[in-house]
N, C-alpha and C. Protein backbone atom coordinates (compact mmCIF):
# COMPACT_ATOMS: atom_id res chain seq x y z
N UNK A 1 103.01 105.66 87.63
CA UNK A 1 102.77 104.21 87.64
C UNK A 1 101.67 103.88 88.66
N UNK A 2 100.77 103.11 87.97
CA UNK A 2 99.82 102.52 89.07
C UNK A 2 99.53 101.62 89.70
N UNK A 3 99.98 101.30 90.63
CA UNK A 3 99.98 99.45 91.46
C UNK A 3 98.73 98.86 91.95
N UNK A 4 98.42 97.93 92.13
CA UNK A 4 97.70 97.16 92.71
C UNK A 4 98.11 96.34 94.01
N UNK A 5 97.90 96.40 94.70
CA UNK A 5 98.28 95.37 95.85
C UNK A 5 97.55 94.48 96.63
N UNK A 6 97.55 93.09 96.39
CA UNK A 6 96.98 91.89 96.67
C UNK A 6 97.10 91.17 98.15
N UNK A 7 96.66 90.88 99.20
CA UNK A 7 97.18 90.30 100.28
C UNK A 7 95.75 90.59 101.34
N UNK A 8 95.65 88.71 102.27
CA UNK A 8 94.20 89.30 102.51
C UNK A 8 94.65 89.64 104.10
N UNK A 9 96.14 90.12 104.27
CA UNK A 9 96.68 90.72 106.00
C UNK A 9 96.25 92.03 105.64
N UNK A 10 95.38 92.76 106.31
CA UNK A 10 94.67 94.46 106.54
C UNK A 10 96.05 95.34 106.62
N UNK A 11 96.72 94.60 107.92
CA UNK A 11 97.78 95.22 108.50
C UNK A 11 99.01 95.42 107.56
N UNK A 12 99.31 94.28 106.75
CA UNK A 12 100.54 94.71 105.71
C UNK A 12 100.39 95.41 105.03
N UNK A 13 99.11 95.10 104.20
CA UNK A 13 98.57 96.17 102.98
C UNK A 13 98.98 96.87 103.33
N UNK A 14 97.92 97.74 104.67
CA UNK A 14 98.63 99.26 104.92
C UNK A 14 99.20 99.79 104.85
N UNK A 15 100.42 98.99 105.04
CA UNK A 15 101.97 99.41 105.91
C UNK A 15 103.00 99.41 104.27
N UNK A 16 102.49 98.29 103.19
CA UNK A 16 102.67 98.44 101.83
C UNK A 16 102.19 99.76 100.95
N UNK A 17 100.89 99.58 101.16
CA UNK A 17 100.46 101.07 100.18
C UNK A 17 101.05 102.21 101.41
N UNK A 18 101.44 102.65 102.06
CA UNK A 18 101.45 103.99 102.73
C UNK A 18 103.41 103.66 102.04
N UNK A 19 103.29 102.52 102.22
CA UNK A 19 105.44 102.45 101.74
C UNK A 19 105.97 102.61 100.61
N UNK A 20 104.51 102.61 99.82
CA UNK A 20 105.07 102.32 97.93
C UNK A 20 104.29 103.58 97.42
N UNK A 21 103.29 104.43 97.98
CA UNK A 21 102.89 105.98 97.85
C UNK A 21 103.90 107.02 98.20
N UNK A 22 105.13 106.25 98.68
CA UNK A 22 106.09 107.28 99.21
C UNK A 22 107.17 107.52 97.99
N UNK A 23 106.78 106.61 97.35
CA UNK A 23 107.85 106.77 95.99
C UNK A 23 107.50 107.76 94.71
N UNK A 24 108.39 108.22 94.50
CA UNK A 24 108.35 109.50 93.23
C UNK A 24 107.74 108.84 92.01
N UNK A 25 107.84 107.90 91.28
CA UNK A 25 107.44 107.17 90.47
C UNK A 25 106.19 106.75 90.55
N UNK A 26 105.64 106.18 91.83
CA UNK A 26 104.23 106.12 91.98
C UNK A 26 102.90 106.86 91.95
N UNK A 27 102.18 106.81 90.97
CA UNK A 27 101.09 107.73 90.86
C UNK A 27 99.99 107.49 91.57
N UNK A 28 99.49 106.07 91.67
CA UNK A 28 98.47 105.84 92.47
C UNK A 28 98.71 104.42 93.39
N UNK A 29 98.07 104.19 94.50
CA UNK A 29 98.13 102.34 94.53
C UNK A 29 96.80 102.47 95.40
N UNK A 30 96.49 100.72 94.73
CA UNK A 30 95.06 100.17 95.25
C UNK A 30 95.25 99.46 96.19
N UNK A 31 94.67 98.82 96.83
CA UNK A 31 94.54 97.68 97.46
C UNK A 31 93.90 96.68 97.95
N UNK A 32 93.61 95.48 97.70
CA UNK A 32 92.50 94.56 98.02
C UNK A 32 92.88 93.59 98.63
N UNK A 33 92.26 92.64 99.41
CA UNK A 33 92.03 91.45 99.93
C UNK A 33 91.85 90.29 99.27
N UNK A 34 90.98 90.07 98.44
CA UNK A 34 90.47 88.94 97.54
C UNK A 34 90.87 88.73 96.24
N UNK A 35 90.92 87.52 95.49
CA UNK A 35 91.13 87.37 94.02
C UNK A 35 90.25 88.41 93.34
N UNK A 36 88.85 88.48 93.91
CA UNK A 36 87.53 88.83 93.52
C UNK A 36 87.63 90.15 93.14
N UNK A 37 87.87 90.64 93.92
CA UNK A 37 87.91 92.25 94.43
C UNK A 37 89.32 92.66 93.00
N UNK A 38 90.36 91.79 93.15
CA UNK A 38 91.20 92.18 92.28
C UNK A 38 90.83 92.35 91.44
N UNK A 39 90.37 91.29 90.86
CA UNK A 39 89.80 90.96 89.10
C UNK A 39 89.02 92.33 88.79
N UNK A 40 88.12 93.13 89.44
CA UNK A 40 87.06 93.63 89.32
C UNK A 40 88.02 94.67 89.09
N UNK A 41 89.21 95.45 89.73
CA UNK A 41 89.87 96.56 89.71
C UNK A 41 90.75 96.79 88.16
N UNK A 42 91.17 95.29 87.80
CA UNK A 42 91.64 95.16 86.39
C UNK A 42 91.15 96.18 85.51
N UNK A 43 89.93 95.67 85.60
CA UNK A 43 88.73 96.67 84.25
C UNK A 43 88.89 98.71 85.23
N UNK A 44 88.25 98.52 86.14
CA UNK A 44 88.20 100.30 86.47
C UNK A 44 89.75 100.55 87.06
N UNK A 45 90.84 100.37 87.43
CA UNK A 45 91.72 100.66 87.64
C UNK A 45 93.13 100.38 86.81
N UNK A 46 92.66 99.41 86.05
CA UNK A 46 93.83 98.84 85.38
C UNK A 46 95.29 99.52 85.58
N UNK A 47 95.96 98.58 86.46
CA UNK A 47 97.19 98.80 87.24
C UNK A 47 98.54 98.23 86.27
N UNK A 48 99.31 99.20 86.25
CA UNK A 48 100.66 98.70 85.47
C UNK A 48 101.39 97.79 86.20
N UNK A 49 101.12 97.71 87.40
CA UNK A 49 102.15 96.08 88.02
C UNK A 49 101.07 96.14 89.31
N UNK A 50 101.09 94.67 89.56
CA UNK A 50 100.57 94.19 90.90
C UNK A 50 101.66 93.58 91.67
N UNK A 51 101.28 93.59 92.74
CA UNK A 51 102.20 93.31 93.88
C UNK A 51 101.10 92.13 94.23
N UNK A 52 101.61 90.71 94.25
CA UNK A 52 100.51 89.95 95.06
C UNK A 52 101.11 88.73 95.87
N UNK A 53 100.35 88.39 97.48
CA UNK A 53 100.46 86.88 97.77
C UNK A 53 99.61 86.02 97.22
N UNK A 54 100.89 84.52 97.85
CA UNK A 54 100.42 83.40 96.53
C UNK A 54 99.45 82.86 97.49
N UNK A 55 99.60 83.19 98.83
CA UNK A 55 98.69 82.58 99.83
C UNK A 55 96.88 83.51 99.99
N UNK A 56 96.52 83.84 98.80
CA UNK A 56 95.20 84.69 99.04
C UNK A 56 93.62 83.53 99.07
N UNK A 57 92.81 83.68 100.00
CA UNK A 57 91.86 82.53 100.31
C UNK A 57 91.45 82.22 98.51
N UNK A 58 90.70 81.37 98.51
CA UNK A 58 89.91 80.63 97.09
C UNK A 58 91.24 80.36 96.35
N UNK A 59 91.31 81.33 95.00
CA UNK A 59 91.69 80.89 94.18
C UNK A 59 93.29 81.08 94.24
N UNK A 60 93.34 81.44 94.90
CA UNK A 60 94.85 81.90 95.22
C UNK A 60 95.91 83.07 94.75
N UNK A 61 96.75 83.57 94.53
CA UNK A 61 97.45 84.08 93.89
C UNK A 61 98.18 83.96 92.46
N UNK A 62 98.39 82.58 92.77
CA UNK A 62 98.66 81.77 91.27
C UNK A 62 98.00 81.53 90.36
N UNK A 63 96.85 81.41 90.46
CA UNK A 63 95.54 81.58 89.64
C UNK A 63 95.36 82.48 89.41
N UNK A 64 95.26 83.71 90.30
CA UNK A 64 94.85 85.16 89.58
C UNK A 64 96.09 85.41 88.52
N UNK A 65 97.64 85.32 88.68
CA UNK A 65 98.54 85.92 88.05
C UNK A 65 98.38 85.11 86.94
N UNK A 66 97.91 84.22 86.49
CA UNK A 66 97.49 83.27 85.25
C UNK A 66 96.53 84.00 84.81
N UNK A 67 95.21 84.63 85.51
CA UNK A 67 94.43 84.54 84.45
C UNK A 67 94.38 86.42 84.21
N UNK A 68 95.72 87.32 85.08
CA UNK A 68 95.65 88.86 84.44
C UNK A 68 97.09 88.65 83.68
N UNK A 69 98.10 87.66 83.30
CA UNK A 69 98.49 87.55 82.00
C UNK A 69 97.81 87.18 81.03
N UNK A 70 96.79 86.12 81.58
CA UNK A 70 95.95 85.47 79.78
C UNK A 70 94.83 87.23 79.10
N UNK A 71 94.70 87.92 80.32
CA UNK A 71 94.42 88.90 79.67
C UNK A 71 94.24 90.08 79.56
N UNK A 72 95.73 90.42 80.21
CA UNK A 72 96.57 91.71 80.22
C UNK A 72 97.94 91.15 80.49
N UNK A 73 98.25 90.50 78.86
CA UNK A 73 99.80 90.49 79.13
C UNK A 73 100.95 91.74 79.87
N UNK A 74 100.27 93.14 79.25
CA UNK A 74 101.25 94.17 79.46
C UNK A 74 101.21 94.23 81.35
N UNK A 75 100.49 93.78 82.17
CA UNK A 75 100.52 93.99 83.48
C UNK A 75 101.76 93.44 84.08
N UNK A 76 102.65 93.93 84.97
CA UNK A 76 103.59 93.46 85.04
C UNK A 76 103.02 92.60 86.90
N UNK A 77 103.46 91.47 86.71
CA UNK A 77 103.51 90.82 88.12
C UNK A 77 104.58 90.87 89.08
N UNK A 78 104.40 90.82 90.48
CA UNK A 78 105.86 90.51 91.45
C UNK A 78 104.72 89.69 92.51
N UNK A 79 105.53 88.18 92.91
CA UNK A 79 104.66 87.83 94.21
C UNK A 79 105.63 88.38 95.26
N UNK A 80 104.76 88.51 96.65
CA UNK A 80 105.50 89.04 97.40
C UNK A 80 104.25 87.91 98.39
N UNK A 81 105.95 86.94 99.23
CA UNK A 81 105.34 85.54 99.95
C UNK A 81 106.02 85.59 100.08
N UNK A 82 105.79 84.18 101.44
CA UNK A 82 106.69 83.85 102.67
C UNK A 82 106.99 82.19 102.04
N UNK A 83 106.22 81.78 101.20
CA UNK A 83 107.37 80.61 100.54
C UNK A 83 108.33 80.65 99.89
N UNK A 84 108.87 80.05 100.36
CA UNK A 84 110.45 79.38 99.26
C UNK A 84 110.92 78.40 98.75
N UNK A 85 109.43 77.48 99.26
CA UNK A 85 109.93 75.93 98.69
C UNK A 85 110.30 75.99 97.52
N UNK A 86 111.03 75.40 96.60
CA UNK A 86 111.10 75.51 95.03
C UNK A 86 110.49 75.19 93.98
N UNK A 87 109.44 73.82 94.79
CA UNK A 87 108.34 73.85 94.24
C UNK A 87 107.02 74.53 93.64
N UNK A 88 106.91 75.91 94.64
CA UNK A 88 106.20 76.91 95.03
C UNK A 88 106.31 77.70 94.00
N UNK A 89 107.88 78.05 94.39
CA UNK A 89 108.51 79.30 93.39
C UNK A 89 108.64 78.70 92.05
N UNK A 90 108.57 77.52 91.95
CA UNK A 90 108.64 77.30 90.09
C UNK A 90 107.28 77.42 89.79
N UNK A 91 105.86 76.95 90.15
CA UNK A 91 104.93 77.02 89.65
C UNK A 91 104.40 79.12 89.97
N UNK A 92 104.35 79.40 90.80
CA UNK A 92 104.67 80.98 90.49
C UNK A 92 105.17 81.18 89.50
N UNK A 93 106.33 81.07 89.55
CA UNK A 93 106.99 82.30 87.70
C UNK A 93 106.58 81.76 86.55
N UNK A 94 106.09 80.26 86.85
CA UNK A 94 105.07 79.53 85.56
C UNK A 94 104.15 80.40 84.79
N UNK A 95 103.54 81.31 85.55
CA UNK A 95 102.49 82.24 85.25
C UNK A 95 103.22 83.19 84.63
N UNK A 96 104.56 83.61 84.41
CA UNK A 96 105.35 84.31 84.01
C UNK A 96 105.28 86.13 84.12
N UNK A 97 105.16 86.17 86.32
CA UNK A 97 105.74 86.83 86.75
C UNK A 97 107.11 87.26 86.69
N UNK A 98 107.05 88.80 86.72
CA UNK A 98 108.64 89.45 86.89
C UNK A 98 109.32 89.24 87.84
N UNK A 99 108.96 89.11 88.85
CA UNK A 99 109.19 89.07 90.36
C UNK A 99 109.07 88.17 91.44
N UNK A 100 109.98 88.12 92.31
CA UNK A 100 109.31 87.35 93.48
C UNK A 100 110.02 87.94 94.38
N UNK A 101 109.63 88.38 95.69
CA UNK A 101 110.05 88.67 96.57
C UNK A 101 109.95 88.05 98.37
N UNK A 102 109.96 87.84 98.64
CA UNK A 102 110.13 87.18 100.35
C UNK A 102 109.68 88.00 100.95
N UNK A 103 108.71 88.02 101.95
CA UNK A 103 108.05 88.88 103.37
C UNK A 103 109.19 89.10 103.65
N UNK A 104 110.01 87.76 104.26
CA UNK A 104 110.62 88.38 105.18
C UNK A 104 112.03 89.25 104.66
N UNK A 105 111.78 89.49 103.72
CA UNK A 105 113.02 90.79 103.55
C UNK A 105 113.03 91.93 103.82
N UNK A 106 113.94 92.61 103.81
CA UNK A 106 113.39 94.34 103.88
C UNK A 106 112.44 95.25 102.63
N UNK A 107 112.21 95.98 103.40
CA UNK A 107 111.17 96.85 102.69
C UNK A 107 111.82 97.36 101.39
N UNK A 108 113.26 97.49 101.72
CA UNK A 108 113.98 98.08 100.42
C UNK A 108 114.29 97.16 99.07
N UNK A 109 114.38 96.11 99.62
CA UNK A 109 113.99 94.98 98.57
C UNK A 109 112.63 94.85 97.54
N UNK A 110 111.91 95.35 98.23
CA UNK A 110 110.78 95.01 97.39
C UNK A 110 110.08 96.58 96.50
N UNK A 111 110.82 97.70 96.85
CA UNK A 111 110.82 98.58 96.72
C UNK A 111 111.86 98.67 95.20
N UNK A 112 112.89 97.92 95.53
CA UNK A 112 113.96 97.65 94.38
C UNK A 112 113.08 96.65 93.19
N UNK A 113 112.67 95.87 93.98
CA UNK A 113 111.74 95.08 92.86
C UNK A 113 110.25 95.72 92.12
N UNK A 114 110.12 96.43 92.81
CA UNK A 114 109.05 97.53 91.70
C UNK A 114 109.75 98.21 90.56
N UNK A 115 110.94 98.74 91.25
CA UNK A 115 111.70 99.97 90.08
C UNK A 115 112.15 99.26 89.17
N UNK A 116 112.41 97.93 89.30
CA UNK A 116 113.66 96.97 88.36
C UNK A 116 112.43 97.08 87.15
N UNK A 117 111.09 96.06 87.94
CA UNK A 117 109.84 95.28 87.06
C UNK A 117 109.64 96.82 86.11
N UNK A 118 109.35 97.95 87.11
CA UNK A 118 108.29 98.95 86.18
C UNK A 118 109.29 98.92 84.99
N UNK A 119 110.71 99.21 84.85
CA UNK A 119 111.39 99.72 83.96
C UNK A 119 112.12 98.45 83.02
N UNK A 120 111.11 97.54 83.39
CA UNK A 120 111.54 96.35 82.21
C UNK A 120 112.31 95.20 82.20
N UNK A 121 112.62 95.11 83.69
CA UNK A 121 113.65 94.21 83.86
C UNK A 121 112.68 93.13 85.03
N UNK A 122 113.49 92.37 85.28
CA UNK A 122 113.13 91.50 86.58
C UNK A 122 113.60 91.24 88.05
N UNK A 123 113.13 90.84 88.83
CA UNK A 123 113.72 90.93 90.03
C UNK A 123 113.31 89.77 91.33
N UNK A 124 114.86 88.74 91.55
CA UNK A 124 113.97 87.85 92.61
C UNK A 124 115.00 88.26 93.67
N UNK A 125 114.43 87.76 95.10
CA UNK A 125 115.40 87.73 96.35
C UNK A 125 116.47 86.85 96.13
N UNK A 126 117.60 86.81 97.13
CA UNK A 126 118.41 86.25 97.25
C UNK A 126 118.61 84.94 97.16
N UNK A 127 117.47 84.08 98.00
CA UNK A 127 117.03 82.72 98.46
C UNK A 127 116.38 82.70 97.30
N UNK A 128 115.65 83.13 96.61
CA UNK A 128 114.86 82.87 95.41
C UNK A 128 115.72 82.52 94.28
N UNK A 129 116.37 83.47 94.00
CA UNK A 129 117.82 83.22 93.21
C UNK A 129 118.70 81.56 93.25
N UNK A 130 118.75 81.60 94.42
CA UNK A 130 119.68 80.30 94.55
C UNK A 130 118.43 79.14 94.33
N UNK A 131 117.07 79.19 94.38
CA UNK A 131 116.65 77.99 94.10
C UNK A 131 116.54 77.74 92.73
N UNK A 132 116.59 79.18 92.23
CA UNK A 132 116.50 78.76 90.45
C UNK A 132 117.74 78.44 90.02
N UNK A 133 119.00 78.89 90.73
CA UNK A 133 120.00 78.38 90.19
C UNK A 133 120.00 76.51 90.32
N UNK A 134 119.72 76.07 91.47
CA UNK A 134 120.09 74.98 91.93
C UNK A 134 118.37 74.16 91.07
N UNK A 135 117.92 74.65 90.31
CA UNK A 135 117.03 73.82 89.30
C UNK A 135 117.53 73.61 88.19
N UNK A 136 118.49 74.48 87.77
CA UNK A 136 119.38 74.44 87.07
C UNK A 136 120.35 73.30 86.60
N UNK A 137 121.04 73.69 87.89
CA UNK A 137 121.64 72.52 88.14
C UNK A 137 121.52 71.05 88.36
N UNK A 138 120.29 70.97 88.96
CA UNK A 138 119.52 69.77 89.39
C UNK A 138 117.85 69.88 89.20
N UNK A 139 117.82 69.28 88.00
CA UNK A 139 116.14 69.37 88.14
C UNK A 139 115.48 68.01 88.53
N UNK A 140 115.80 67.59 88.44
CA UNK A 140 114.92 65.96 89.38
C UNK A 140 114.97 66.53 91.01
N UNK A 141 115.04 67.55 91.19
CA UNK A 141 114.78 67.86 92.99
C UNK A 141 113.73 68.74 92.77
N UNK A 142 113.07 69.00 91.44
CA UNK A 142 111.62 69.89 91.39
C UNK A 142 110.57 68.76 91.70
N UNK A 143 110.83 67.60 91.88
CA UNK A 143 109.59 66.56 92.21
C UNK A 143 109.45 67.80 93.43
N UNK A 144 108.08 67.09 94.12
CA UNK A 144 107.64 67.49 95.33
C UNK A 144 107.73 65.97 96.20
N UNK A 145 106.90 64.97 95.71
CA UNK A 145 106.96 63.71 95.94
C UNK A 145 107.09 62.71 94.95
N UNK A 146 108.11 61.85 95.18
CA UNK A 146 108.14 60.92 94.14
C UNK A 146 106.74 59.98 94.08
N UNK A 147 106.21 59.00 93.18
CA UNK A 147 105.30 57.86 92.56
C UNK A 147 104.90 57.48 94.31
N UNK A 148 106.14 56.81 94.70
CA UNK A 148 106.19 55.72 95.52
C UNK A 148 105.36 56.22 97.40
N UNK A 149 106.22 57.77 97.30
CA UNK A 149 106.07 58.25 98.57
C UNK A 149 104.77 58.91 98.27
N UNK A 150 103.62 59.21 97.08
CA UNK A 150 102.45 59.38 96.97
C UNK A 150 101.70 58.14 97.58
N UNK A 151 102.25 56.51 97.11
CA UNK A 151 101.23 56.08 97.93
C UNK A 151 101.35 55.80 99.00
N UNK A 152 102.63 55.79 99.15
CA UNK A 152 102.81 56.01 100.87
C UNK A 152 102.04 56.83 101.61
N UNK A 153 101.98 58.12 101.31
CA UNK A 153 100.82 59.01 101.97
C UNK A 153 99.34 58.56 101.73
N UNK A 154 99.45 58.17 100.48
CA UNK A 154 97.79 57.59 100.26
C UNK A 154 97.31 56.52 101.70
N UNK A 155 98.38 55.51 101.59
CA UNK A 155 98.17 54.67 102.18
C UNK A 155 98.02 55.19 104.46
N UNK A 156 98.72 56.19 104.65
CA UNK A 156 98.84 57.07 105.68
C UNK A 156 97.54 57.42 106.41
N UNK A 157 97.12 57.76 105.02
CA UNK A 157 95.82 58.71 105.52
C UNK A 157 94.55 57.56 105.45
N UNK A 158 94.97 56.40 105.18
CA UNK A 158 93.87 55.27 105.39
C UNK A 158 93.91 54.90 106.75
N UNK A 159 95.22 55.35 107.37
CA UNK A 159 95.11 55.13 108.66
C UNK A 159 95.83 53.56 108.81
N UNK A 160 96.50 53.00 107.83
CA UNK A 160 97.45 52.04 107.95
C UNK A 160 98.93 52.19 108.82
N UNK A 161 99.13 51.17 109.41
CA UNK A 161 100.35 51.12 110.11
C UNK A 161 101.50 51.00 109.12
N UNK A 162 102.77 51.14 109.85
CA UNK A 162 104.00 50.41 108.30
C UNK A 162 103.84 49.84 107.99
N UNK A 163 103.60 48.15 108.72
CA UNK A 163 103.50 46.97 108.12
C UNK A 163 102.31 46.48 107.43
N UNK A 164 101.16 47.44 107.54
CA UNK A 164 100.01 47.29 106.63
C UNK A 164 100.64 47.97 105.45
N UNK A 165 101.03 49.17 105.11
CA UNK A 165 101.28 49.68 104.12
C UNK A 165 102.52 48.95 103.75
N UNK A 166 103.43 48.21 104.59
CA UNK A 166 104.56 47.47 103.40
C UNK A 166 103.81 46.43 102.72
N UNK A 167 103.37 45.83 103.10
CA UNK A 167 102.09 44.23 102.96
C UNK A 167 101.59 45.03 101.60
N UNK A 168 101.05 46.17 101.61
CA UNK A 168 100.23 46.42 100.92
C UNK A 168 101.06 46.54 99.30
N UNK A 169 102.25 47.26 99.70
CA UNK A 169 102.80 48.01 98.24
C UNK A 169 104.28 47.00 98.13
N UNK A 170 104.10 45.56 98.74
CA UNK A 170 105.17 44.95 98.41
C UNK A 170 106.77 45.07 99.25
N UNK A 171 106.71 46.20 99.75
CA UNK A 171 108.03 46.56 100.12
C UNK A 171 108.35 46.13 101.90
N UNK A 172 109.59 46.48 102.43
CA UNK A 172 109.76 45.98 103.65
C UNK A 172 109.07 47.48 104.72
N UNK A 173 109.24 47.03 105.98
CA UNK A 173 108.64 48.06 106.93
C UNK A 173 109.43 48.75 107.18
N UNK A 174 110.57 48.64 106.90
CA UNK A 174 111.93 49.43 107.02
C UNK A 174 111.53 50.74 106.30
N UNK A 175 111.65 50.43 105.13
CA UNK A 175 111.41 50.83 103.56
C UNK A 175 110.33 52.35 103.94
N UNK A 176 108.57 51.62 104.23
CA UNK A 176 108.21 52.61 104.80
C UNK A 176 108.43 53.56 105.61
N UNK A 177 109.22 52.97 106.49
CA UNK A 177 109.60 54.19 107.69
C UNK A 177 110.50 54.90 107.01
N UNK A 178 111.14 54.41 106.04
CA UNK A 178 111.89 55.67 105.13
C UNK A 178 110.95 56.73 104.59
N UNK A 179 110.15 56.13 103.83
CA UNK A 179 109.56 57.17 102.86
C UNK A 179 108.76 57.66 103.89
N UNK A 180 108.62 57.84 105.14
CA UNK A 180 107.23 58.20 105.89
C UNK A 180 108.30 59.41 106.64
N UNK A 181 109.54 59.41 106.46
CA UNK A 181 110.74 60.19 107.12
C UNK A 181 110.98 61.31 106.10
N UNK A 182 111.02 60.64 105.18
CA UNK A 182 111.25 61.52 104.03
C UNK A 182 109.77 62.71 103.96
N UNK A 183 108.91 61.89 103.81
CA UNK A 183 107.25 62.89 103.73
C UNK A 183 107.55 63.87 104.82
N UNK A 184 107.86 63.45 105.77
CA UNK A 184 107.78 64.59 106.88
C UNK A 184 108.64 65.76 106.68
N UNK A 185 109.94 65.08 106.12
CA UNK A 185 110.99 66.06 105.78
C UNK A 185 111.26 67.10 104.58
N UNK A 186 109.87 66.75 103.56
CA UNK A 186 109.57 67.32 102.48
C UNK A 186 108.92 68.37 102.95
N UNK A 187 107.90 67.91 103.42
CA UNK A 187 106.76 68.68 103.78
C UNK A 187 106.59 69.97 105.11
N UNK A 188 107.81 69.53 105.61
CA UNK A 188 107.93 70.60 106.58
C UNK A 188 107.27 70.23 107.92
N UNK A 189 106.67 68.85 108.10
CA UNK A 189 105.81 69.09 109.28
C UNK A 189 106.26 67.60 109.78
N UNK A 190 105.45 67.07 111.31
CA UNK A 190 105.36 65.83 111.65
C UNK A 190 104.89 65.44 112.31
N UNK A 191 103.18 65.65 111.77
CA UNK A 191 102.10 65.34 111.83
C UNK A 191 101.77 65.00 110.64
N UNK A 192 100.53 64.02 111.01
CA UNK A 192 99.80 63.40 110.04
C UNK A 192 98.74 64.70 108.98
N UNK A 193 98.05 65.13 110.42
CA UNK A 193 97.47 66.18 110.08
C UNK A 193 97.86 67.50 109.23
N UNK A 194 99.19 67.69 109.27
CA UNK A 194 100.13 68.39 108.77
C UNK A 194 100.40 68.18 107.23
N UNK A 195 100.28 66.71 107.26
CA UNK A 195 100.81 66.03 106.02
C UNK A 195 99.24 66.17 105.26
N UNK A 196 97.94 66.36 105.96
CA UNK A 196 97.72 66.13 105.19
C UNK A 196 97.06 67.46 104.66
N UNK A 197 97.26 68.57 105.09
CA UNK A 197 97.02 69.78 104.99
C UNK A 197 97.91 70.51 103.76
N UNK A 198 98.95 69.80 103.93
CA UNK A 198 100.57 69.99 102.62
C UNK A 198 99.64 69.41 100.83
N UNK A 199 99.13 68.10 101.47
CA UNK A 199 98.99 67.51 100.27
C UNK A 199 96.81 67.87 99.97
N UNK A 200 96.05 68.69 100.81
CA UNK A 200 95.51 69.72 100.29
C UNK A 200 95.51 70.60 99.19
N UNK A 201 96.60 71.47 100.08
CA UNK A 201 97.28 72.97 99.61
C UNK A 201 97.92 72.73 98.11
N UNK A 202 98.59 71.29 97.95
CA UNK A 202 99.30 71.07 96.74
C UNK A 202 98.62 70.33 96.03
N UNK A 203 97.27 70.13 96.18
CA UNK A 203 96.57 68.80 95.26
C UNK A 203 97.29 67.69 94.43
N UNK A 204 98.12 66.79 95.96
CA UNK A 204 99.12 66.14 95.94
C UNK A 204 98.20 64.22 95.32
N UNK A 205 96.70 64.29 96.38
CA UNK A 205 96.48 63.02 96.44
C UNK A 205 95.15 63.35 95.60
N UNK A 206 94.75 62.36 94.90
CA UNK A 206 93.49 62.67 93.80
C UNK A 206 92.30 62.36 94.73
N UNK A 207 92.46 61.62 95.51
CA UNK A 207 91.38 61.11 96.19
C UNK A 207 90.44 61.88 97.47
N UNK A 208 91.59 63.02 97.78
CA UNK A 208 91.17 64.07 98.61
C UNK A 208 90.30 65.25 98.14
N UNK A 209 89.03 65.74 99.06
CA UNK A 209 88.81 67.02 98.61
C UNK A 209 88.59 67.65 99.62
């Protein structure tokens, strides 16, 4: 079997290809930094599964695993990332990866998730597991941000106070300081700057580039 391995940390790669060359099953593994560099290995290396992060500079990870299914369905995918939002992880397996795995797990985990993918099956972490269950169960919690708390942030990053932004969208100042509690609490951060780095990364606000 021949892997590919995606991630632009020098130091993991390494510590990945010297960990996944140790396996009996493995015949060769590559390794690159860039979307770029990947794409190019497709054609002279063409790898039976890639191992990739969703966090790789430009186009990302999610983009590449879209465009080596549109054309090498037979390649098998696993991301291997440090997100878990559920947001994250649903648009990942969108691309209709085998896999997802967590950094922060053990090595034997992701080692399990090669053998599962090569031989036809699939494989997510633990925490990964429970968010697909609980989409399941509840899918109105796959929003990221609701209508309302978009223009709330819109209105944020104009540099409006609450009571400019309640004035603005009708509602009380109360109201805002909710949804401005909530943004923070979505998003993981609580900063502005934070917030607006989230809604970057997620091409949350149309008006940003």
């Amino acid at each position: 079997m021949k892997i590919l391995l995606l991630d632009d940390h020098k130091i993991l790669l390494d510590g990945l290809k010297f960990l996944i060359l140790g396996q009996q099953e493995v015949e060769s593994v590559e390794a690159v930094s860039t979307v770029e560099e990947a794409m190019q290995k497709l054609d002279s290396f063409r790898p039976d599964l890639i191992v990739s992060d969703i966090s790789v500079p430009k186009e990302g990870g999610i983009v590449f695993a879209k465009k080596v299914k549109a054309s090498f369905p037979d390649i098998k995918v696993i991301f291997l990332s440090m997100h878990e939002e559920p947001y994250m992880v649903k648009e990942a397996l969108s691309t209709g990866a085998e896999g997802y795995v967590l950094k922060k797990a053990a090595h034997e985990e992701l080692l399990k998730a090669i053998k599962d993918v090569a031989e036809g099956g699939m494989f997510f972490s633990a925490e990964i597991q429970k968010i697909l269950i609980r989409r399941m169960a509840f899918p109105e919690d796959e929003k990221i941000l609701t209508a309302r708390e978009k223009e709330v942030l819109e209105l944020i990053f104009e540099e409006l106070s609450n009571k400019e932004i309640g004035e603005r969208l009708f509602i009380s100042e109360r109201t805002v300081e909710t949804h401005r509690k909530n943004l923070y609490t979505k998003t993981k951060t609580n900063t502005v700057v934070g917030l607006l780095k989230f809604a970057l990364e997620n091409n949350l606000i149309s008006g940003l580039h």
